[in-house]
Structures are given as structure tokens and as C-alpha cells.
PDB file of N, CA and C in Angstrom:
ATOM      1  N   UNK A   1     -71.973 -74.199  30.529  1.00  0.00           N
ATOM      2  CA  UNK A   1     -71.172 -74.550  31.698  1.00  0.00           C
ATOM      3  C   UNK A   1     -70.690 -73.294  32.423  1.00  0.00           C
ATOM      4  N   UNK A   2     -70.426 -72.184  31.332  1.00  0.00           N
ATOM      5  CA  UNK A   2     -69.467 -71.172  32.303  1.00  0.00           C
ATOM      6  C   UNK A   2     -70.738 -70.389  33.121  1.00  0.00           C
ATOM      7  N   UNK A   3     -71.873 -70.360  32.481  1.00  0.00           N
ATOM      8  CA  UNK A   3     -73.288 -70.349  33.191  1.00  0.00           C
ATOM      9  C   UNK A   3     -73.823 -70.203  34.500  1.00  0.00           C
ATOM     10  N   UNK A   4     -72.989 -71.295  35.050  1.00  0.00           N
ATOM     11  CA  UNK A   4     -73.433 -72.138  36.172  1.00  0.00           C
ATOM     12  C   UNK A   4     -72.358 -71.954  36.778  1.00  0.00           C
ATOM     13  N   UNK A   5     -71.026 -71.969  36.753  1.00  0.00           N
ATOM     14  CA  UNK A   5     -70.219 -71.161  37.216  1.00  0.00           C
ATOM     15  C   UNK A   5     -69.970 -69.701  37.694  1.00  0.00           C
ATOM     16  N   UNK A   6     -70.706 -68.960  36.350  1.00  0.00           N
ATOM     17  CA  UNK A   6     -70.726 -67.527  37.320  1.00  0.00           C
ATOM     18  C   UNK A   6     -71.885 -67.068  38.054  1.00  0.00           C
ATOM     19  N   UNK A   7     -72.987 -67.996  37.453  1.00  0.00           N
ATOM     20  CA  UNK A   7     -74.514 -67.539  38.111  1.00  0.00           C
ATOM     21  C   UNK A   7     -73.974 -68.244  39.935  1.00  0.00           C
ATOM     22  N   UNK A   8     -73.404 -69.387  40.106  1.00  0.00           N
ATOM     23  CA  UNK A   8     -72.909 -70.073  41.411  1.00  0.00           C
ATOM     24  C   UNK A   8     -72.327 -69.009  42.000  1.00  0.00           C
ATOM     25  N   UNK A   9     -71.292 -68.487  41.547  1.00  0.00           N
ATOM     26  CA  UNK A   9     -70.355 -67.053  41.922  1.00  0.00           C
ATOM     27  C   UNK A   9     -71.162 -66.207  42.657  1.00  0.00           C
ATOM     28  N   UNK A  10     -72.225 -65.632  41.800  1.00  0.00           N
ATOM     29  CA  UNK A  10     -73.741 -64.673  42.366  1.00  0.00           C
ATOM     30  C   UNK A  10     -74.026 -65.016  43.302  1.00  0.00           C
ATOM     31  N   UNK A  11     -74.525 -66.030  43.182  1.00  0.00           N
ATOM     32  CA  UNK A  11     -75.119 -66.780  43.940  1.00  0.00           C
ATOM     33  C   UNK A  11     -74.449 -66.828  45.502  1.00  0.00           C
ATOM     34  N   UNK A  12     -73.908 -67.342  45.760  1.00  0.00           N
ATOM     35  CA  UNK A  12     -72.883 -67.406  46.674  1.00  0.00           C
ATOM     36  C   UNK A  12     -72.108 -66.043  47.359  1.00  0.00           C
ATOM     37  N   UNK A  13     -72.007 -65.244  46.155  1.00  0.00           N
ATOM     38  CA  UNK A  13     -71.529 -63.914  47.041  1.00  0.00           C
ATOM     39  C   UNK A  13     -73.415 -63.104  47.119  1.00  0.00           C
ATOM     40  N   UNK A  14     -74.526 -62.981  46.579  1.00  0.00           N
ATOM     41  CA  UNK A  14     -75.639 -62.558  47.542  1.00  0.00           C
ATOM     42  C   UNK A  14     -75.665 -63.102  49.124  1.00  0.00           C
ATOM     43  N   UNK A  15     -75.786 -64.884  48.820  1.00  0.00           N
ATOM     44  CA  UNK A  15     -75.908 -65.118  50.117  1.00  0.00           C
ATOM     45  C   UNK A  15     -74.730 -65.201  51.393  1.00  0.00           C
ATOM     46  N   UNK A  16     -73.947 -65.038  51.245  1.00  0.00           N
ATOM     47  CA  UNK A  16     -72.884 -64.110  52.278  1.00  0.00           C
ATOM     48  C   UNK A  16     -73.203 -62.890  52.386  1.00  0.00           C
ATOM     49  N   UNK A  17     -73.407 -61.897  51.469  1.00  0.00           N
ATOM     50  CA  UNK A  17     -73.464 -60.431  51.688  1.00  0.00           C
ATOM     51  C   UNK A  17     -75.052 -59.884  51.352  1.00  0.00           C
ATOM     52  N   UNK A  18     -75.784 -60.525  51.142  1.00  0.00           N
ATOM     53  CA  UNK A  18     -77.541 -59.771  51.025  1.00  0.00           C
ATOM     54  C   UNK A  18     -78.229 -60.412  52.138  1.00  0.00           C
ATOM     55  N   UNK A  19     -79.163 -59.991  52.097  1.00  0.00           N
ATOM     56  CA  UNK A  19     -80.263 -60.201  53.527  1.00  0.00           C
ATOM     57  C   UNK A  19     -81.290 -61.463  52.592  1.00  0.00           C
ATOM     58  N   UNK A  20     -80.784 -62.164  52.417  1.00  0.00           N
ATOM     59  CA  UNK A  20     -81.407 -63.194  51.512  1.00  0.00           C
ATOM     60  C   UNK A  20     -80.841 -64.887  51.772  1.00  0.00           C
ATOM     61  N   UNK A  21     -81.015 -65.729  51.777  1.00  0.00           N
ATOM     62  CA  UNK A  21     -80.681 -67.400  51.642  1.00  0.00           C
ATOM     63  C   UNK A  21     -80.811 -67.690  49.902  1.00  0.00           C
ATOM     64  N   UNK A  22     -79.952 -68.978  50.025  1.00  0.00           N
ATOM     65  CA  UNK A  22     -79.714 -69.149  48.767  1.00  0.00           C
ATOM     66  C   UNK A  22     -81.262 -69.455  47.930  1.00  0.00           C
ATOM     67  N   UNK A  23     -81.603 -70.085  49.180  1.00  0.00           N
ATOM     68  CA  UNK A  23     -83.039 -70.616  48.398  1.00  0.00           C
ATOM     69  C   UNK A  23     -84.190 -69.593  47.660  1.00  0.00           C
ATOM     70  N   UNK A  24     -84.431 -68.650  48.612  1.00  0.00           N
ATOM     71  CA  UNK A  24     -84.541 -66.830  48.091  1.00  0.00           C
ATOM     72  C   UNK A  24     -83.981 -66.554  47.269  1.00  0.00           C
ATOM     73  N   UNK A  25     -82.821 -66.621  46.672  1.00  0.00           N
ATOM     74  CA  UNK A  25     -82.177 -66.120  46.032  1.00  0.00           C
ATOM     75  C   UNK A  25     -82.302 -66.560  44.202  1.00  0.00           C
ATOM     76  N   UNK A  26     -82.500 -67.689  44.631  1.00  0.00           N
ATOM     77  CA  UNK A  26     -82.772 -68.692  43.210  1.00  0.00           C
ATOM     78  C   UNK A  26     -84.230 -68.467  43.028  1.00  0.00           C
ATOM     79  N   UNK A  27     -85.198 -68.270  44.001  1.00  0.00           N
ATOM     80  CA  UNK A  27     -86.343 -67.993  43.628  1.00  0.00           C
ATOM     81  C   UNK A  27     -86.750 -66.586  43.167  1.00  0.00           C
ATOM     82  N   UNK A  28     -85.845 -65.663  43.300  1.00  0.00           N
ATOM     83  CA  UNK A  28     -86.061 -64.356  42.788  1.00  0.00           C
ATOM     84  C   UNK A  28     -84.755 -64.154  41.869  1.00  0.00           C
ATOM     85  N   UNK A  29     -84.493 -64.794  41.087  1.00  0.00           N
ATOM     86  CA  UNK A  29     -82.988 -64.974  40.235  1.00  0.00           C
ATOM     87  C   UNK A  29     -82.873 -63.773  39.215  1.00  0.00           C
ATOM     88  N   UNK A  30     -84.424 -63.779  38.582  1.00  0.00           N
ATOM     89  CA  UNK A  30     -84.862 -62.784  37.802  1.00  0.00           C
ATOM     90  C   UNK A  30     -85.132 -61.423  37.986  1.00  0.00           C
ATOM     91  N   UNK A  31     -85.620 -61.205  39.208  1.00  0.00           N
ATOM     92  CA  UNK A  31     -86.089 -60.180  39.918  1.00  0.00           C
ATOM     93  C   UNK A  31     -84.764 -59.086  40.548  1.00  0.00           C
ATOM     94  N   UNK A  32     -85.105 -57.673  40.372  1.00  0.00           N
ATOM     95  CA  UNK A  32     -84.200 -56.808  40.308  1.00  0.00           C
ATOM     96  C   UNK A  32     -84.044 -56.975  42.052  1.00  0.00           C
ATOM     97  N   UNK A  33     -82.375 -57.199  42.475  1.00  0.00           N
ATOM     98  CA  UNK A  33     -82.033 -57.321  43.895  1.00  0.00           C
ATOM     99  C   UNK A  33     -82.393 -56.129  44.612  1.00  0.00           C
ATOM    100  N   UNK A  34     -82.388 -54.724  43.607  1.00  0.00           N
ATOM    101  CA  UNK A  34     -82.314 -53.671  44.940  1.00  0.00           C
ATOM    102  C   UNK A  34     -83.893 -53.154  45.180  1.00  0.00           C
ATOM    103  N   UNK A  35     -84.634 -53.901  44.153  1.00  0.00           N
ATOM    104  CA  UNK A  35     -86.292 -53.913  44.742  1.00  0.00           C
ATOM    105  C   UNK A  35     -86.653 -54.606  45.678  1.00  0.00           C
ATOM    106  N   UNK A  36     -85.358 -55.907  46.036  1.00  0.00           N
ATOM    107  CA  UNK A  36     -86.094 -56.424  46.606  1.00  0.00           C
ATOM    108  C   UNK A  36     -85.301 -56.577  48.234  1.00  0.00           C
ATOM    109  N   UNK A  37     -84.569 -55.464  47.766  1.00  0.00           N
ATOM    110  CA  UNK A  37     -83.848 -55.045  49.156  1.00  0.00           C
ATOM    111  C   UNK A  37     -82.613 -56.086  49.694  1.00  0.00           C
ATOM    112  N   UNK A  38     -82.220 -56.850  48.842  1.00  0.00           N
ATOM    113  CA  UNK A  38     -81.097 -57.662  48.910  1.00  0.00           C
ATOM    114  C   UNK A  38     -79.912 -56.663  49.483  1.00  0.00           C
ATOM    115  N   UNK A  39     -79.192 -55.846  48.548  1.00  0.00           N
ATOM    116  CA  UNK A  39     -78.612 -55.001  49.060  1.00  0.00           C
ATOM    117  C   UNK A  39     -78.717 -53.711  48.340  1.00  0.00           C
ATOM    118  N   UNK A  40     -77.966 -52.345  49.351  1.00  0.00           N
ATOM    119  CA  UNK A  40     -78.012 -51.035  48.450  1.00  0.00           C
ATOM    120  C   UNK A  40     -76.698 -50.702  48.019  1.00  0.00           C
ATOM    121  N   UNK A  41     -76.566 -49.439  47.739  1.00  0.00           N
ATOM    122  CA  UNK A  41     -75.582 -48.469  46.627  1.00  0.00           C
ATOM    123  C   UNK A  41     -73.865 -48.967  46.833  1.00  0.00           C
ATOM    124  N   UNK A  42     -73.960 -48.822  48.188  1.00  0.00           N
ATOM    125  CA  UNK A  42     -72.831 -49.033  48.536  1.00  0.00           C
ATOM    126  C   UNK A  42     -72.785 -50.574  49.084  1.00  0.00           C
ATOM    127  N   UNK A  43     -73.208 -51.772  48.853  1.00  0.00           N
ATOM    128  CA  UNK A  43     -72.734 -53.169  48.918  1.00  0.00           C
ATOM    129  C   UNK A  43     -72.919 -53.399  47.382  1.00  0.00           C
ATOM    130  N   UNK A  44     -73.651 -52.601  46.147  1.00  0.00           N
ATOM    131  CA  UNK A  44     -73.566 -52.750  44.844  1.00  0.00           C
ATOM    132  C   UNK A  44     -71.896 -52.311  44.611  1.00  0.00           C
ATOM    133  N   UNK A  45     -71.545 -51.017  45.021  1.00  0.00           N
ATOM    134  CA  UNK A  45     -69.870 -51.023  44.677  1.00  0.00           C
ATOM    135  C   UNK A  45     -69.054 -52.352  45.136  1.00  0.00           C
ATOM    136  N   UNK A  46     -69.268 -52.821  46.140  1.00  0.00           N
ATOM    137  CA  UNK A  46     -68.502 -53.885  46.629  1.00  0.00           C
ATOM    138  C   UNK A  46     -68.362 -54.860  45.615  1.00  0.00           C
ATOM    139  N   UNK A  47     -69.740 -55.141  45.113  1.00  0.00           N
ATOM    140  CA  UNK A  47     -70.467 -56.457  44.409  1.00  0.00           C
ATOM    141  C   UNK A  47     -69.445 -56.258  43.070  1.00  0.00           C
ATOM    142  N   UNK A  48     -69.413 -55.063  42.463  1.00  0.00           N
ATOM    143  CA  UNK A  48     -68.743 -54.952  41.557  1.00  0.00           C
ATOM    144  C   UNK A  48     -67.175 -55.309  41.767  1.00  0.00           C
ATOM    145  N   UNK A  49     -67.075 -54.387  42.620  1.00  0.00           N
ATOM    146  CA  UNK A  49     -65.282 -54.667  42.554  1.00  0.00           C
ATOM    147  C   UNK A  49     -65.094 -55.941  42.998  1.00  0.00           C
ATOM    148  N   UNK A  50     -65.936 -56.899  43.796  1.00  0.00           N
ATOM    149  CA  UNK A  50     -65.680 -58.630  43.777  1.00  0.00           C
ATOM    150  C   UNK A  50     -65.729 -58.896  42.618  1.00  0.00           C
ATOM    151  N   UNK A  51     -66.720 -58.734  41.875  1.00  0.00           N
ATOM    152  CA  UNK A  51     -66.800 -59.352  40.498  1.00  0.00           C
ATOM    153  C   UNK A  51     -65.757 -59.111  39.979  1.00  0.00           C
ATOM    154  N   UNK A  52     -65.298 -57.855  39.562  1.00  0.00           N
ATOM    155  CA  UNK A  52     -63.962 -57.387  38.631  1.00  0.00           C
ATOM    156  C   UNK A  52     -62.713 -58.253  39.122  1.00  0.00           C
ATOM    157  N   UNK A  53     -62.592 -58.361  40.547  1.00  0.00           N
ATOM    158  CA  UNK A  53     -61.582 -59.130  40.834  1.00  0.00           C
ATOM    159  C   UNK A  53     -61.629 -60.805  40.644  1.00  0.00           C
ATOM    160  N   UNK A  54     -62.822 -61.279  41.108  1.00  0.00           N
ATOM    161  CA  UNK A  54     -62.802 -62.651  40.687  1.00  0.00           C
ATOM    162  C   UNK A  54     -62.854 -63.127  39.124  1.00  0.00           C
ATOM    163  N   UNK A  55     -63.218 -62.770  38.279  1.00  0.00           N
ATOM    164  CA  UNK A  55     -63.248 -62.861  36.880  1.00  0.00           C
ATOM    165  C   UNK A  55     -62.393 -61.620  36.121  1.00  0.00           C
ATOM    166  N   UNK A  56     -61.249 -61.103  36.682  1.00  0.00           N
ATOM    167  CA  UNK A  56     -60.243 -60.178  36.022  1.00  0.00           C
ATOM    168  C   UNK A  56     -61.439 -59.517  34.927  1.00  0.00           C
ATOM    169  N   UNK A  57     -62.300 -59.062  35.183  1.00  0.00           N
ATOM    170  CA  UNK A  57     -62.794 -58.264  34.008  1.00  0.00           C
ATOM    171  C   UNK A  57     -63.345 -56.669  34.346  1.00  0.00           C
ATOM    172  N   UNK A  58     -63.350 -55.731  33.747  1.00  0.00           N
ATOM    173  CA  UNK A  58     -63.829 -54.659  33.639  1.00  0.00           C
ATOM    174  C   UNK A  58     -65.112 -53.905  33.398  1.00  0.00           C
ATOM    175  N   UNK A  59     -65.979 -53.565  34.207  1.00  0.00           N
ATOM    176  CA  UNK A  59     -67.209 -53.078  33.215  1.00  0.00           C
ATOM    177  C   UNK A  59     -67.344 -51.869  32.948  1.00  0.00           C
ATOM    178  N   UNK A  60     -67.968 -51.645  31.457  1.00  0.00           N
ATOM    179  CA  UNK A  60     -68.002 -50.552  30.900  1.00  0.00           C
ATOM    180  C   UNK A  60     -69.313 -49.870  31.255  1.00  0.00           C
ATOM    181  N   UNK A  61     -68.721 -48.193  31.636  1.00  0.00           N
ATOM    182  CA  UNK A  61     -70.183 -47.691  32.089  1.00  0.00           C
ATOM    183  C   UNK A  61     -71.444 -47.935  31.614  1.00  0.00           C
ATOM    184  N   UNK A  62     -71.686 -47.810  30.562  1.00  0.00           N
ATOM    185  CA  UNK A  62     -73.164 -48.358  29.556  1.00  0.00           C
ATOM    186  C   UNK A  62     -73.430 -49.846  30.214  1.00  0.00           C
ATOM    187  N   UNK A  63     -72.530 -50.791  30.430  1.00  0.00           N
ATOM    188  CA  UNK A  63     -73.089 -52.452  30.903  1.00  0.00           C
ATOM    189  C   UNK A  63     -73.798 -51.859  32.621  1.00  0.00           C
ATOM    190  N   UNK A  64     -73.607 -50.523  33.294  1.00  0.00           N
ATOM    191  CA  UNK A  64     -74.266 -50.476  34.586  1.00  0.00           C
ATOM    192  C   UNK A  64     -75.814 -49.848  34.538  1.00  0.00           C
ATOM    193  N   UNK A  65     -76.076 -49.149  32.805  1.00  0.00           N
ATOM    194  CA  UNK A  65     -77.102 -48.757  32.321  1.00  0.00           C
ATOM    195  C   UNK A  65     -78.340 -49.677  31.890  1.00  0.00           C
ATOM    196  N   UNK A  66     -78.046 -51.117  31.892  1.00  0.00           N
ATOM    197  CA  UNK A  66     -78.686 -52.050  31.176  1.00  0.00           C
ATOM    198  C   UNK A  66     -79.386 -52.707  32.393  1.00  0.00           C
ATOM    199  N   UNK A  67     -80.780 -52.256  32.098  1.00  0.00           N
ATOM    200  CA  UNK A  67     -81.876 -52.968  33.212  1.00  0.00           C
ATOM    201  C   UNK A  67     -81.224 -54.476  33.587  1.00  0.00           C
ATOM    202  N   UNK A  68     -80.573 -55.360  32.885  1.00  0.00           N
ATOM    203  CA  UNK A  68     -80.494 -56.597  33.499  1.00  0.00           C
ATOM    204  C   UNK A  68     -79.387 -57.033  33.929  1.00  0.00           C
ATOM    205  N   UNK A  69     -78.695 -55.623  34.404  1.00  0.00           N
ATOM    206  CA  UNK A  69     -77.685 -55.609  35.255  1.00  0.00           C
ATOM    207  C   UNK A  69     -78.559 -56.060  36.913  1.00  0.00           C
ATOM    208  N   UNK A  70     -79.565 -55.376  36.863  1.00  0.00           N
ATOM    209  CA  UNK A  70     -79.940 -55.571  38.479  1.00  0.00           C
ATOM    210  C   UNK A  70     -80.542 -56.951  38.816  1.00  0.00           C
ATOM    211  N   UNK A  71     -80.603 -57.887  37.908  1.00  0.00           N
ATOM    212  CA  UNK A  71     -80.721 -59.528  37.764  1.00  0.00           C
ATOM    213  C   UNK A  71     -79.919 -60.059  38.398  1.00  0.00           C
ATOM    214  N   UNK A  72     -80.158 -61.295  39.056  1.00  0.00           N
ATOM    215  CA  UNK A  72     -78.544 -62.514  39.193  1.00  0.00           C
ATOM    216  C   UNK A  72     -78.732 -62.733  37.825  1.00  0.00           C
ATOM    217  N   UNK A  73     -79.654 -63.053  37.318  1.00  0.00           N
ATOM    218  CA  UNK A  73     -79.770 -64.083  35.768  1.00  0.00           C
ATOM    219  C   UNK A  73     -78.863 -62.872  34.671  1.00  0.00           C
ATOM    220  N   UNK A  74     -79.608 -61.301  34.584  1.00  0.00           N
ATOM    221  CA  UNK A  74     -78.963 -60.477  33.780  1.00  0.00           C
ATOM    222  C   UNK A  74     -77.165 -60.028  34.148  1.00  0.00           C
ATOM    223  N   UNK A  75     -77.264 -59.741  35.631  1.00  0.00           N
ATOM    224  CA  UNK A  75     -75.580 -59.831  35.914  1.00  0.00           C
ATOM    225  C   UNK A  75     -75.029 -61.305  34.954  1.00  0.00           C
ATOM    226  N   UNK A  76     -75.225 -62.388  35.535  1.00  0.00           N
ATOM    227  CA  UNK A  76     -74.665 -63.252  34.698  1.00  0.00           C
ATOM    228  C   UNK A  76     -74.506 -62.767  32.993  1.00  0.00           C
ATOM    229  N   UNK A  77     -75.165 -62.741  32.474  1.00  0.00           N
ATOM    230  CA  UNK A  77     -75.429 -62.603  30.711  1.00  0.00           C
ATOM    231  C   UNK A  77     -74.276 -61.873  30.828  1.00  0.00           C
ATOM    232  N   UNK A  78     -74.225 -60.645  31.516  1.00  0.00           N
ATOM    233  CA  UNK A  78     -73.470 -59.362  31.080  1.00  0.00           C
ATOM    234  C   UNK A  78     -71.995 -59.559  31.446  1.00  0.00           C
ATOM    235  N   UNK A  79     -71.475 -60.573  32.532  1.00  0.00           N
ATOM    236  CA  UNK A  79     -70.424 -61.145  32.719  1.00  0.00           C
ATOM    237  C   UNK A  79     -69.600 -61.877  31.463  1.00  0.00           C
ATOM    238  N   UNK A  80     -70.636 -62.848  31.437  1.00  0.00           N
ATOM    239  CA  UNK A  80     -70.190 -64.112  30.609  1.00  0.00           C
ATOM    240  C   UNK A  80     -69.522 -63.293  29.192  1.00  0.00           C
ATOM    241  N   UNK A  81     -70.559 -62.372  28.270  1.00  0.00           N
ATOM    242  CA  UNK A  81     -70.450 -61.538  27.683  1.00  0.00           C
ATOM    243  C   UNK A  81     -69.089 -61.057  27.296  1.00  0.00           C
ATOM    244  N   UNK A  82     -68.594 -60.404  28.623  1.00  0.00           N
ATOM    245  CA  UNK A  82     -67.530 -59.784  29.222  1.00  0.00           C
ATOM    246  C   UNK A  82     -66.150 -60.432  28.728  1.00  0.00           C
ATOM    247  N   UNK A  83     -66.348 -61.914  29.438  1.00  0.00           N
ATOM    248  CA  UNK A  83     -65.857 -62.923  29.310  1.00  0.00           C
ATOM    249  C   UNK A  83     -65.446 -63.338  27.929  1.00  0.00           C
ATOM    250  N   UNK A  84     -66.172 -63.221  27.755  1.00  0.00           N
ATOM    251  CA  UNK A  84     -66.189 -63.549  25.931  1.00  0.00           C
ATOM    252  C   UNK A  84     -65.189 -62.929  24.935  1.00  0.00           C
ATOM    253  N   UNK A  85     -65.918 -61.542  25.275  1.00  0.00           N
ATOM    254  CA  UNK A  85     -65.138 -60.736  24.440  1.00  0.00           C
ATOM    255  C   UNK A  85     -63.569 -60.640  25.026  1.00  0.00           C
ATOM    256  N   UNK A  86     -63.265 -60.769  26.305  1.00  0.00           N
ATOM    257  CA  UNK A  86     -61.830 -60.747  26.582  1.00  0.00           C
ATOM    258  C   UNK A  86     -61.080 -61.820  25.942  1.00  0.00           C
ATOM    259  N   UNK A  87     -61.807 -62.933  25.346  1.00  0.00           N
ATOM    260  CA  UNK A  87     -61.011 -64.253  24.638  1.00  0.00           C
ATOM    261  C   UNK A  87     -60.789 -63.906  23.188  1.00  0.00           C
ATOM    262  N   UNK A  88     -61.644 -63.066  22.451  1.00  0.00           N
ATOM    263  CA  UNK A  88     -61.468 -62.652  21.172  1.00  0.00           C
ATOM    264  C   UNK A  88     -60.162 -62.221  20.849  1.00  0.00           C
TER     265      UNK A  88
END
């Protein structure tokens, strides 16, 4: 469930802020955004500090090292993750 909640989150903030539609967006879910020119360096800082603010969480430099950070599908994992461990 929380899944579909934060992948929706993604989802929803690409298509406001990337050069993409939702429908694009779900069809390349897997596919790294800045290959595919969704957005660059500086709308990735943005992306982050939305994220940090909408889900109060923090990421640790090493989680910006992990190829499936540049995913909607791998951002999600690495959120939820996040998520997780803040409930422990």
C-alpha cells in the first residue's frame, strides 16, 4: 500500500515538473529519468528537497550512489526503505 502511495507521489511530482505525461512516465517507471531527459542536476536538487519535505525523511549520501536512485520504481524502494527504518 505505502507503494502506491509514494510511487503516486513520483509520479505526480515528474508530471508537474519533467518534460514527460503521466502516461510516459509509467511507461518508463524503470528507466533512469536523466537518460531520458525528464529532468537535470538542478530540478534533481528540487526533487529531493520535495521528497525530504513531503515524507519528513533524510537521505544519506551513499542512498544518492545507488543506480536505482535514478528509477521512479528504484526512488520508491529507497524511500519506503527510509520510511521504514524511521519506524524502528
Amino acid at each position: 500500500m505505502m507503494n502506491s502511495c509514494v510511487q503516486e507521489w513520483l509520479i505526480n511530482w515528474f508530471a508537474q515538473n519533467a518534460k514527460a505525461d503521466r502516461e510516459e512516465l509509467y511507461k518508463n517507471i524503470s528507466e533512469n529519468y536523466f537518460q531520458l531527459g525528464y529532468i537535470d542536476s538542478f530540478e534533481f536538487i528540487t526533487l529531493i528537497g520535495d521528497i525530504e519535505d513531503e515524507f519528513n525523511i533524510e537521505f544519506e549520501n551513499d542512498q544518492f550512489e545507488d543506480r536505482s536512485f535514478s528509477t521512479i520504481n528504484g526512488m520508491t524502494t529507497i524511500i519506503e526503505g527510509v520510511l521504514a527504518n524511521d519506524k524502528i
